[in-house]
C-alpha atoms as a PDB file:
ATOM      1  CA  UNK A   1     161.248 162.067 148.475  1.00  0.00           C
ATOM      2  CA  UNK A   2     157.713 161.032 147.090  1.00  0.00           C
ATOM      3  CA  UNK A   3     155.351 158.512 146.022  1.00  0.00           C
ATOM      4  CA  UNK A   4     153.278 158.643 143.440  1.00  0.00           C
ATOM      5  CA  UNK A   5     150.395 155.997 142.927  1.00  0.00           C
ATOM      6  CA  UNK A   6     148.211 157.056 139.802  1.00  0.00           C
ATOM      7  CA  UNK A   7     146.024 154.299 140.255  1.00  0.00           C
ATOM      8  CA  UNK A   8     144.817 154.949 144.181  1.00  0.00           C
ATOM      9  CA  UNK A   9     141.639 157.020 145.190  1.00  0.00           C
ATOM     10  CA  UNK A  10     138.482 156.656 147.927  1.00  0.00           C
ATOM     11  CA  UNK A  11     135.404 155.498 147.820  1.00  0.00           C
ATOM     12  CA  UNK A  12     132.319 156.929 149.731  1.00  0.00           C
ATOM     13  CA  UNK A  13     132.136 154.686 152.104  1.00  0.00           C
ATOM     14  CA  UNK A  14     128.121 155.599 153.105  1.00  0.00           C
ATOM     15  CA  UNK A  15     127.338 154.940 149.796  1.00  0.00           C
ATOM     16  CA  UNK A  16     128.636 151.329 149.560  1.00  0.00           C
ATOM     17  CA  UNK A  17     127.236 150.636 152.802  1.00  0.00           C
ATOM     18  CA  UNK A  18     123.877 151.465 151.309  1.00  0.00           C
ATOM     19  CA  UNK A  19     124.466 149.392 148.411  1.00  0.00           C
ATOM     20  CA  UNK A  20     126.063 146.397 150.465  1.00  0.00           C
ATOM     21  CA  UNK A  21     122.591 146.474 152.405  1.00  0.00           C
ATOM     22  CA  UNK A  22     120.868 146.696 149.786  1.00  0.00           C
ATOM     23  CA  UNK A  23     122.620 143.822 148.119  1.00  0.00           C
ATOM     24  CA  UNK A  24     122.399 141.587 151.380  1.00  0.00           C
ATOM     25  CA  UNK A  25     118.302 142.463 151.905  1.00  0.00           C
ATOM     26  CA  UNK A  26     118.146 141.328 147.806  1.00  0.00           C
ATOM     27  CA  UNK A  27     119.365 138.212 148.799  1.00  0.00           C
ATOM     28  CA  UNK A  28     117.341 137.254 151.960  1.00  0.00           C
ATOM     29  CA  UNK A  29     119.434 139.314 154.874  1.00  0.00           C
ATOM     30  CA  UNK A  30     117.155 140.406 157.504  1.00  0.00           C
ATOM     31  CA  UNK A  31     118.751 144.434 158.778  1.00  0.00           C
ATOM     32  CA  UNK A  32     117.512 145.303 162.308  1.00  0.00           C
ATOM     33  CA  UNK A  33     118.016 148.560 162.542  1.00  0.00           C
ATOM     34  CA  UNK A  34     118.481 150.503 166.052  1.00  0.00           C
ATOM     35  CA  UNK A  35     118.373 147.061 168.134  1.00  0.00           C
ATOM     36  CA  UNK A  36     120.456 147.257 170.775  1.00  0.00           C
ATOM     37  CA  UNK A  37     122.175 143.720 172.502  1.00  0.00           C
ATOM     38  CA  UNK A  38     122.375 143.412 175.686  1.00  0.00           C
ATOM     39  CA  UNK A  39     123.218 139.799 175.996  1.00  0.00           C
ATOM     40  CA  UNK A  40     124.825 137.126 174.538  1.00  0.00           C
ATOM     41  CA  UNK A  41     122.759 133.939 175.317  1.00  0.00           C
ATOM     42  CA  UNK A  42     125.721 131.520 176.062  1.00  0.00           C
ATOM     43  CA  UNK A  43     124.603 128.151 177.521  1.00  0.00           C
ATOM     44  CA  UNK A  44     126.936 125.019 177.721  1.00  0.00           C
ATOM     45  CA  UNK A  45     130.043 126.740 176.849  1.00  0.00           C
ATOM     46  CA  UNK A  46     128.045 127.526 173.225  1.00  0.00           C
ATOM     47  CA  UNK A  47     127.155 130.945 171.875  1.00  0.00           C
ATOM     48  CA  UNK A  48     123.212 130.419 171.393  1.00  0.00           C
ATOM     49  CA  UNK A  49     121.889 133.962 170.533  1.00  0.00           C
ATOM     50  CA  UNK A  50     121.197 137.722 171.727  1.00  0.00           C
ATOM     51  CA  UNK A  51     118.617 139.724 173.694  1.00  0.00           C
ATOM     52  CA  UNK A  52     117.771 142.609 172.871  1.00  0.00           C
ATOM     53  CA  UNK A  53     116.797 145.762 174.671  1.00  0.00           C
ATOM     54  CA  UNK A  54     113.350 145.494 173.838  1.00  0.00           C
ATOM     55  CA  UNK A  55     113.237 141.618 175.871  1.00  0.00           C
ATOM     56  CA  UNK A  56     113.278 140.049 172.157  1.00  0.00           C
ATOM     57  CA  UNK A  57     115.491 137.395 171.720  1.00  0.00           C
ATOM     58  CA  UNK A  58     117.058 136.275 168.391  1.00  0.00           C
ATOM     59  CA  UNK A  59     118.146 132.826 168.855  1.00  0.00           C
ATOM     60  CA  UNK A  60     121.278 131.549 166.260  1.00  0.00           C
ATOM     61  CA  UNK A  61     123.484 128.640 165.389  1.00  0.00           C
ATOM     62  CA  UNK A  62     126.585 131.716 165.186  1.00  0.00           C
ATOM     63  CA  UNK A  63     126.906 135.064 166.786  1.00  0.00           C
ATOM     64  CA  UNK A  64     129.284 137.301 165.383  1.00  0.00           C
ATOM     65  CA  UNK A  65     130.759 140.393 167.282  1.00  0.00           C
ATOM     66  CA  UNK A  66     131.416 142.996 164.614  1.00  0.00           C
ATOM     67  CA  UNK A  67     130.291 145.977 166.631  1.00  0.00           C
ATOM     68  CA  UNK A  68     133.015 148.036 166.285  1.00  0.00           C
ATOM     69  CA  UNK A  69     133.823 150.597 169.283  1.00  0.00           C
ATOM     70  CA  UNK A  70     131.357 148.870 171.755  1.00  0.00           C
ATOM     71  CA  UNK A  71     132.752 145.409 170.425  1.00  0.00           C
ATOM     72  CA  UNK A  72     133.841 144.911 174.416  1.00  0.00           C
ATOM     73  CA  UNK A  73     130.659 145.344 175.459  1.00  0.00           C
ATOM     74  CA  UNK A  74     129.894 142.372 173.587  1.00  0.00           C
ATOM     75  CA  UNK A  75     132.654 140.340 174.208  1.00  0.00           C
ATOM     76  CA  UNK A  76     131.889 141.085 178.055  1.00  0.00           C
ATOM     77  CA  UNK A  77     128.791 139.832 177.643  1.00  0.00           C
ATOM     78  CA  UNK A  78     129.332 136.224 176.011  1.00  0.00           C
ATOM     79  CA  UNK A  79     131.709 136.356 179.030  1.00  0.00           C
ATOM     80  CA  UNK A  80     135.074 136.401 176.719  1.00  0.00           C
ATOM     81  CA  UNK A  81     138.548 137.841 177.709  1.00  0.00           C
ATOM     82  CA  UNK A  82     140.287 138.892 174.617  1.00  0.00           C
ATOM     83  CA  UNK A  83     143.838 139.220 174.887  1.00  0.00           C
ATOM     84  CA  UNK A  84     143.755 142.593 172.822  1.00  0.00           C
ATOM     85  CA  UNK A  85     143.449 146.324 174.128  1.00  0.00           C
ATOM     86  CA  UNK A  86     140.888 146.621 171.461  1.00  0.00           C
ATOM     87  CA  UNK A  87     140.280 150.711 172.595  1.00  0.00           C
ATOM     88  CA  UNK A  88     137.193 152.916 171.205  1.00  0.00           C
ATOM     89  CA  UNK A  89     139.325 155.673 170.144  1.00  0.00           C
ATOM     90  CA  UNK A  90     138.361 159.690 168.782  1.00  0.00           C
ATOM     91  CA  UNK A  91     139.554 160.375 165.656  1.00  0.00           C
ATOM     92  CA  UNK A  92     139.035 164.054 164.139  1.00  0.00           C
ATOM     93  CA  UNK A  93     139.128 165.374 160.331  1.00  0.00           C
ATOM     94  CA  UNK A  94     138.594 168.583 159.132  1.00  0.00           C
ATOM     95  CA  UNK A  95     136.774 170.088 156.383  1.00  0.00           C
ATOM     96  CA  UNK A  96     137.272 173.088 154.454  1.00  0.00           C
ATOM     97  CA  UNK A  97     135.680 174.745 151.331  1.00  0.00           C
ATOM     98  CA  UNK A  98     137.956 174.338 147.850  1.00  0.00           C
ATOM     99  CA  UNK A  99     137.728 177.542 146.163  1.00  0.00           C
ATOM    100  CA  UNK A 100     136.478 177.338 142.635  1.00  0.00           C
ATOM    101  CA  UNK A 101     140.142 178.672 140.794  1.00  0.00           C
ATOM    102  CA  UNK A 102     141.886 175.181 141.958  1.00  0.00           C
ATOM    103  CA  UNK A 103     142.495 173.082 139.222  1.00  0.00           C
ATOM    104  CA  UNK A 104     140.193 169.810 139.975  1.00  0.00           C
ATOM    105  CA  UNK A 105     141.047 166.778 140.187  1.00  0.00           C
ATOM    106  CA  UNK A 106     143.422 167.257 143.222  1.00  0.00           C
ATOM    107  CA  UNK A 107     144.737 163.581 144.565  1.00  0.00           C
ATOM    108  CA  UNK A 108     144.904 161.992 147.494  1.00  0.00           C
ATOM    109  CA  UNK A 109     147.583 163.184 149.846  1.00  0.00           C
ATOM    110  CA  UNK A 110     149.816 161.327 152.666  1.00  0.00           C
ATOM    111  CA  UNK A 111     152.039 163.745 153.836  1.00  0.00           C
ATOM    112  CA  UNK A 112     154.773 162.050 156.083  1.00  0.00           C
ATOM    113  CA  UNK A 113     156.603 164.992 156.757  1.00  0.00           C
ATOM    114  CA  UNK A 114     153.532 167.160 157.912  1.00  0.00           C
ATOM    115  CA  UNK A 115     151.642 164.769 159.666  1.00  0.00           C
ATOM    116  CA  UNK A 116     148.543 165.215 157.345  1.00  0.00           C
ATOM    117  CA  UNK A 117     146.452 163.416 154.555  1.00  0.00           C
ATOM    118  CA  UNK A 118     143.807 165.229 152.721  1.00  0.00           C
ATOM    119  CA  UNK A 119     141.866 164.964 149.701  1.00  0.00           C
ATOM    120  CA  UNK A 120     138.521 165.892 147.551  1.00  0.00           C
ATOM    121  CA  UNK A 121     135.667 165.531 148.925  1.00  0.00           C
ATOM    122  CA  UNK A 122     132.707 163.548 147.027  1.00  0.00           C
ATOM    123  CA  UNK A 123     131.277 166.383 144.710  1.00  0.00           C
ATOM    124  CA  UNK A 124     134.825 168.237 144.821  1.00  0.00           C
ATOM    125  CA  UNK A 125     133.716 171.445 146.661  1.00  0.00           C
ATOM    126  CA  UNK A 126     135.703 170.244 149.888  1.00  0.00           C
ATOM    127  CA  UNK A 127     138.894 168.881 150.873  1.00  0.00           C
ATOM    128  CA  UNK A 128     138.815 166.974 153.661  1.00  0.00           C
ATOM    129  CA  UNK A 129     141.588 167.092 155.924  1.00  0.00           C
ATOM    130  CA  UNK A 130     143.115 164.513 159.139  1.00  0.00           C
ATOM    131  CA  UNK A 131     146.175 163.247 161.083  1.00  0.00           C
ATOM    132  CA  UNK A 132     148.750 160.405 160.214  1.00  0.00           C
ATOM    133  CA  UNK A 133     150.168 161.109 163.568  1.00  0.00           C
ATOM    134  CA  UNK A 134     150.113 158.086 166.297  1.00  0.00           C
ATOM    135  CA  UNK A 135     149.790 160.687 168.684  1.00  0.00           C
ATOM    136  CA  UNK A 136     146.380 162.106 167.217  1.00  0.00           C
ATOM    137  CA  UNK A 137     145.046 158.934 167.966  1.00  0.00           C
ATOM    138  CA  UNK A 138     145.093 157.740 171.454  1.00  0.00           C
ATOM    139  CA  UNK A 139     142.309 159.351 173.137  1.00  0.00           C
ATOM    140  CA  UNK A 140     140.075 156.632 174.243  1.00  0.00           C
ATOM    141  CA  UNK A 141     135.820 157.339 174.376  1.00  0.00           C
ATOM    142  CA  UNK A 142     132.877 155.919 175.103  1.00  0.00           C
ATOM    143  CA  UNK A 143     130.909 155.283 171.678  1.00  0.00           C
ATOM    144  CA  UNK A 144     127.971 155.793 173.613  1.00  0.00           C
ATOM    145  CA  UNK A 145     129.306 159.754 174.403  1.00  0.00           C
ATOM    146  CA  UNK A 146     132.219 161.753 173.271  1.00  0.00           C
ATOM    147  CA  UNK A 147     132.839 165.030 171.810  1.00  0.00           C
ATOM    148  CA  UNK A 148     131.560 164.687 167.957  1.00  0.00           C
ATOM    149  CA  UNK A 149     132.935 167.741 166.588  1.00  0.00           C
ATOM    150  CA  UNK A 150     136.730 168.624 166.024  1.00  0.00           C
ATOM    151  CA  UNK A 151     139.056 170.492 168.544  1.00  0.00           C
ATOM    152  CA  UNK A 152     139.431 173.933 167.531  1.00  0.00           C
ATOM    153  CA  UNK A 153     143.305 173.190 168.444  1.00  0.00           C
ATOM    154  CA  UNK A 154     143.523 170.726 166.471  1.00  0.00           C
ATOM    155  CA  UNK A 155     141.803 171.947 163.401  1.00  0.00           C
ATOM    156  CA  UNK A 156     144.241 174.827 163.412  1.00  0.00           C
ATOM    157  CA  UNK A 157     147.343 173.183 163.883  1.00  0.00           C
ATOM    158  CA  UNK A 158     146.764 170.925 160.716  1.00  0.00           C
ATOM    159  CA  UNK A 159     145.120 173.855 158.623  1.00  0.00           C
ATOM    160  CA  UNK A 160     148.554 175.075 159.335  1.00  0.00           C
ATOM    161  CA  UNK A 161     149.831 172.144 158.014  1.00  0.00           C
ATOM    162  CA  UNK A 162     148.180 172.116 154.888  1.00  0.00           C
ATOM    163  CA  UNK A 163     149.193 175.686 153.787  1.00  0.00           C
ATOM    164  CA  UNK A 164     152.272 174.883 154.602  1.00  0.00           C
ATOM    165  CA  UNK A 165     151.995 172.230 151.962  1.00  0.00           C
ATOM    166  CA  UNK A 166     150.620 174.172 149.834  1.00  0.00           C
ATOM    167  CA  UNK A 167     151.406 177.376 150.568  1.00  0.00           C
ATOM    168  CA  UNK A 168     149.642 178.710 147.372  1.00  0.00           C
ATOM    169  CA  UNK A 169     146.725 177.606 148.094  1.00  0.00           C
ATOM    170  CA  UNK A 170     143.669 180.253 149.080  1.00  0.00           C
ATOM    171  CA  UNK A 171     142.238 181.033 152.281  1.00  0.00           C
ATOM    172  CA  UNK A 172     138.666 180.655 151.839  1.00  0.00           C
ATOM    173  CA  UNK A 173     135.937 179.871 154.569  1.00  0.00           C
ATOM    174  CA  UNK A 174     135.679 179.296 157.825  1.00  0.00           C
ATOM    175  CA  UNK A 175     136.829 175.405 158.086  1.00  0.00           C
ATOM    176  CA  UNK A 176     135.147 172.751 160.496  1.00  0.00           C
ATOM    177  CA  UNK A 177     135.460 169.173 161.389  1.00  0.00           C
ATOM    178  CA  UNK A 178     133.758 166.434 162.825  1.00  0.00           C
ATOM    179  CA  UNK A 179     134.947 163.386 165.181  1.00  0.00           C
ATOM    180  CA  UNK A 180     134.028 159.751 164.799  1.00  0.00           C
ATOM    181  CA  UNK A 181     135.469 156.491 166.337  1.00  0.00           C
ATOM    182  CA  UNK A 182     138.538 154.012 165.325  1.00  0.00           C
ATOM    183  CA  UNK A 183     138.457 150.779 167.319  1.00  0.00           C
ATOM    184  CA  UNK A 184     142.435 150.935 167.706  1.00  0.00           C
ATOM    185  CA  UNK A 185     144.331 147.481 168.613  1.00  0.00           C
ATOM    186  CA  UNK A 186     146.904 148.712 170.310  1.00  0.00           C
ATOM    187  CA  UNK A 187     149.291 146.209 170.250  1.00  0.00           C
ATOM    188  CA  UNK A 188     149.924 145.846 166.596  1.00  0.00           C
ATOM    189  CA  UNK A 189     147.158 147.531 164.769  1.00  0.00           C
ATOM    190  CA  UNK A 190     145.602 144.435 163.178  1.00  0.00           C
ATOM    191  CA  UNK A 191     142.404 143.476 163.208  1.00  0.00           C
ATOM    192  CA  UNK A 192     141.492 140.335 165.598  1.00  0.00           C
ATOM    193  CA  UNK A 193     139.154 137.558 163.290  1.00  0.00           C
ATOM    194  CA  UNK A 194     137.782 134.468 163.703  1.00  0.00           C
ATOM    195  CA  UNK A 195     136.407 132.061 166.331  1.00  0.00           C
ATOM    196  CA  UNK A 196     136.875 132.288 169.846  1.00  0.00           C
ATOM    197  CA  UNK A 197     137.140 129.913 173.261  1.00  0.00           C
ATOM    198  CA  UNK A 198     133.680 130.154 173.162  1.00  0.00           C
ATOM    199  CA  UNK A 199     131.763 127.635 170.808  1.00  0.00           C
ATOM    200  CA  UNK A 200     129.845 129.676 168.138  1.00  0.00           C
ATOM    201  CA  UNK A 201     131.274 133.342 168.337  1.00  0.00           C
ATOM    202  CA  UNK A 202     133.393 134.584 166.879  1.00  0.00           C
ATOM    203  CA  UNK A 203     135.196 138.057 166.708  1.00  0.00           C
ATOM    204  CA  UNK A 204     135.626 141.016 163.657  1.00  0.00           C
ATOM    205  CA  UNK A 205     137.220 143.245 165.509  1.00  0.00           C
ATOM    206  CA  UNK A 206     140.048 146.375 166.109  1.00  0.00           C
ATOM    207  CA  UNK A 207     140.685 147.535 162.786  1.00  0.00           C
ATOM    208  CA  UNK A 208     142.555 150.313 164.067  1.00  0.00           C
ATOM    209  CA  UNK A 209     141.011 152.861 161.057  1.00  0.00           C
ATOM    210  CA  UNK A 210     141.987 150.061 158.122  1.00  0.00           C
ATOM    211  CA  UNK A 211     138.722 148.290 158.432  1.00  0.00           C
ATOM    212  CA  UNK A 212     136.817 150.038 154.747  1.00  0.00           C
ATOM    213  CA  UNK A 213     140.061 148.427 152.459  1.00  0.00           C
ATOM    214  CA  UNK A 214     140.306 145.256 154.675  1.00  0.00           C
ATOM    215  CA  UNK A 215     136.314 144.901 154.705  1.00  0.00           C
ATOM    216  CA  UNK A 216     136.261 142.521 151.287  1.00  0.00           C
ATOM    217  CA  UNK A 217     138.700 140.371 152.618  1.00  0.00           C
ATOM    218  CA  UNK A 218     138.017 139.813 155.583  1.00  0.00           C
ATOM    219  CA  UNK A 219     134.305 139.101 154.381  1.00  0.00           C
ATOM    220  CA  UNK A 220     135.571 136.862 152.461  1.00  0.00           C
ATOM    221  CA  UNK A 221     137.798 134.976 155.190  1.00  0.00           C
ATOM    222  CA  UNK A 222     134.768 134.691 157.447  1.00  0.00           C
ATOM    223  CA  UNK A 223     132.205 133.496 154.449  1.00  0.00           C
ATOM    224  CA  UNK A 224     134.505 130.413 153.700  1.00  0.00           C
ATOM    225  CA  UNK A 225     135.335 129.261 157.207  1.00  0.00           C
ATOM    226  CA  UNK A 226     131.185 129.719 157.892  1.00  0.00           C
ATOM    227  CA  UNK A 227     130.301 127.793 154.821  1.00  0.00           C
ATOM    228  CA  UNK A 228     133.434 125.796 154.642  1.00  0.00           C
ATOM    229  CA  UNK A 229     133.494 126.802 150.630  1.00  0.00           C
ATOM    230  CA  UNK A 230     135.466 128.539 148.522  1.00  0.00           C
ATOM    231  CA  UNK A 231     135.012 130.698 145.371  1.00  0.00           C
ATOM    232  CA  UNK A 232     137.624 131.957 142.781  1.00  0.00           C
ATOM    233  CA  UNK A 233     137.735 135.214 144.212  1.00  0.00           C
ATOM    234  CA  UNK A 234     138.246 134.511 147.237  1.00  0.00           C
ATOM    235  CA  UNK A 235     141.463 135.470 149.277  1.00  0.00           C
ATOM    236  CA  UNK A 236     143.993 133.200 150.027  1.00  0.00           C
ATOM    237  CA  UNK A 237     145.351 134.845 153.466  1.00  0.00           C
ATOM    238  CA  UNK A 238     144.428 132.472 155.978  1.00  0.00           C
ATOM    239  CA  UNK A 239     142.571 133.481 158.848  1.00  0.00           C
ATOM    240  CA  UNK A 240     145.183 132.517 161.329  1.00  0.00           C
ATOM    241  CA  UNK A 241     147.273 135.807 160.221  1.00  0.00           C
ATOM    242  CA  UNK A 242     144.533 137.511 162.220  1.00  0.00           C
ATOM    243  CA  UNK A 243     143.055 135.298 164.819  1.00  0.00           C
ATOM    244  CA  UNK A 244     141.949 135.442 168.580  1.00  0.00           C
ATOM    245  CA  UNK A 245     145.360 133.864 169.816  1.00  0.00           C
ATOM    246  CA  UNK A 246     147.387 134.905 167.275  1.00  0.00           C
ATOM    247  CA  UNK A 247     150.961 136.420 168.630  1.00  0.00           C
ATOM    248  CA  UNK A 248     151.016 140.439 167.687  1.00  0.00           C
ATOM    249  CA  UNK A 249     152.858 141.783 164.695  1.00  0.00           C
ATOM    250  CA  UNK A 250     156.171 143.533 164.793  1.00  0.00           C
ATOM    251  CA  UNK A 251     155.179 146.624 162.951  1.00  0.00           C
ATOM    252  CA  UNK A 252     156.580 149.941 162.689  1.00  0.00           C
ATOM    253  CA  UNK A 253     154.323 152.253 161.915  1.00  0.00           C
ATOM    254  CA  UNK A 254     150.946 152.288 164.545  1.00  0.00           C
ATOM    255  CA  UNK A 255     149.044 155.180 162.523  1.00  0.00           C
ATOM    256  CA  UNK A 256     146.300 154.478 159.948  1.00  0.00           C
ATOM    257  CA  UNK A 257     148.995 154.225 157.225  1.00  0.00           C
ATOM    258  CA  UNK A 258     149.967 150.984 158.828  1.00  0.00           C
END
């Protein structure tokens, strides 16, 4: 059995960070780039600010931890225990030339059976090649240092994979990979949002490898409960499917296919 959606594709995802940036600088966002926290200024039982490495301190009415694999660093540090294994976790993909006599466009692939995804690359020289497997995603890392390039193991098992997909397809190049971090909730996969037991913080958190399609809403969740507005286009799903104290999801599948 298959699926076919004609409709589905990816985006490059550096690219609409750059835009998004530029976008948010347009309209009066201040980006500090390579400023490190390392502290939460909590006084009162209120959230007041952050230090930075440097001895600066950036004093707010709202801090928001969206930092991804070190986000329990953070939490740590406004003194919050989140209920959540919220784990910095290696994830590996592969990359391998496309030679020139396959017929372009190829789609994106989710292959259940195999254990694989793949699909073009930006430019369409490449494919680009990863697990759907649960268990190619449990190896927990310190953001701060882990192994950035793929397992040699690994990059031939699911090479193996893929011509066995595709059996015609050539042998060309030597292939290569890179690694890069999920922050994988292990309990149900699902990102944790919204405020916190402390007064003014609030988490963005464990997206468990989802978090590029579940960016726009859940920007949109945290710009109405800031500004207590609404637009048209705003989502409807209310925070409380993915908040702090939230009870975990009964869900079958723990991969990024979730």
């Amino acid at each position: 059995a298959f699926l076919i959606e004609r409709d589905t594709g990816f985006f490059d995802a550096t690219g609409a960070l750059v835009d998004v940036t530029t976008a948010s600088v347009a309209g009066g966002v201040e980006v500090s780039m390579r400023s490190e926290v390392v502290d939460v200024k909590v006084q009162g039982g209120r959230a007041r600010g952050v230090v930075l490495a440097d001895g600066s301190i950036i004093d707010a009415g709202l801090v928001i931890n969206a930092a991804g694999p070190w986000c329990n660093r953070i939490n740590a540090m406004a003194g919050l225990e989140m209920p959540w294994s919220l784990n910095p976790t290696r994830v590996q993909v592969i990359y391998r030339a496309l030679p020139p006599e396959v017929p372009r466009p190829i789609p994106v692939v989710g292959d259940a059976a195999g254990g694989i995804y793949f699909r073009p690359e930006a430019g369409g020289g490449q494919i680009i090649l990863g697990s759907i497997l649960e268990e190619d995603e449990v190896e927990t890392a310190d953001p701060d240092s882990y192994n950035i390039s793929a397992d040699r193991a690994f990059i031939d098992l699911k090479i193996h994979a893929l011509h066995h997909r595709i059996p015609s397809l050539p042998h060309i190049g030597v292939p290569g990979g890179m690694a890069s971090l999920y922050t994988v909730n292990r309990q149900d996969v699902l990102p944790v949002v919204g405020p916190t037991s402390i007064e003014g913080f609030a988490v963005v958190n464990g997206f468990s490898g989802h978090g590029f399609k579940e960016s726009q809403m859940i920007g949109s969740m945290m710009a109405q409960w800031i500004t207590g507005e609404r637009a048209d286009f705003d989502t409807e799903v209310p925070m409380s499917f993915f908040s702090v104290d939230r009870e975990p999801v009964e869900i079958r599948d723990h991969t990024v296919l979730a």
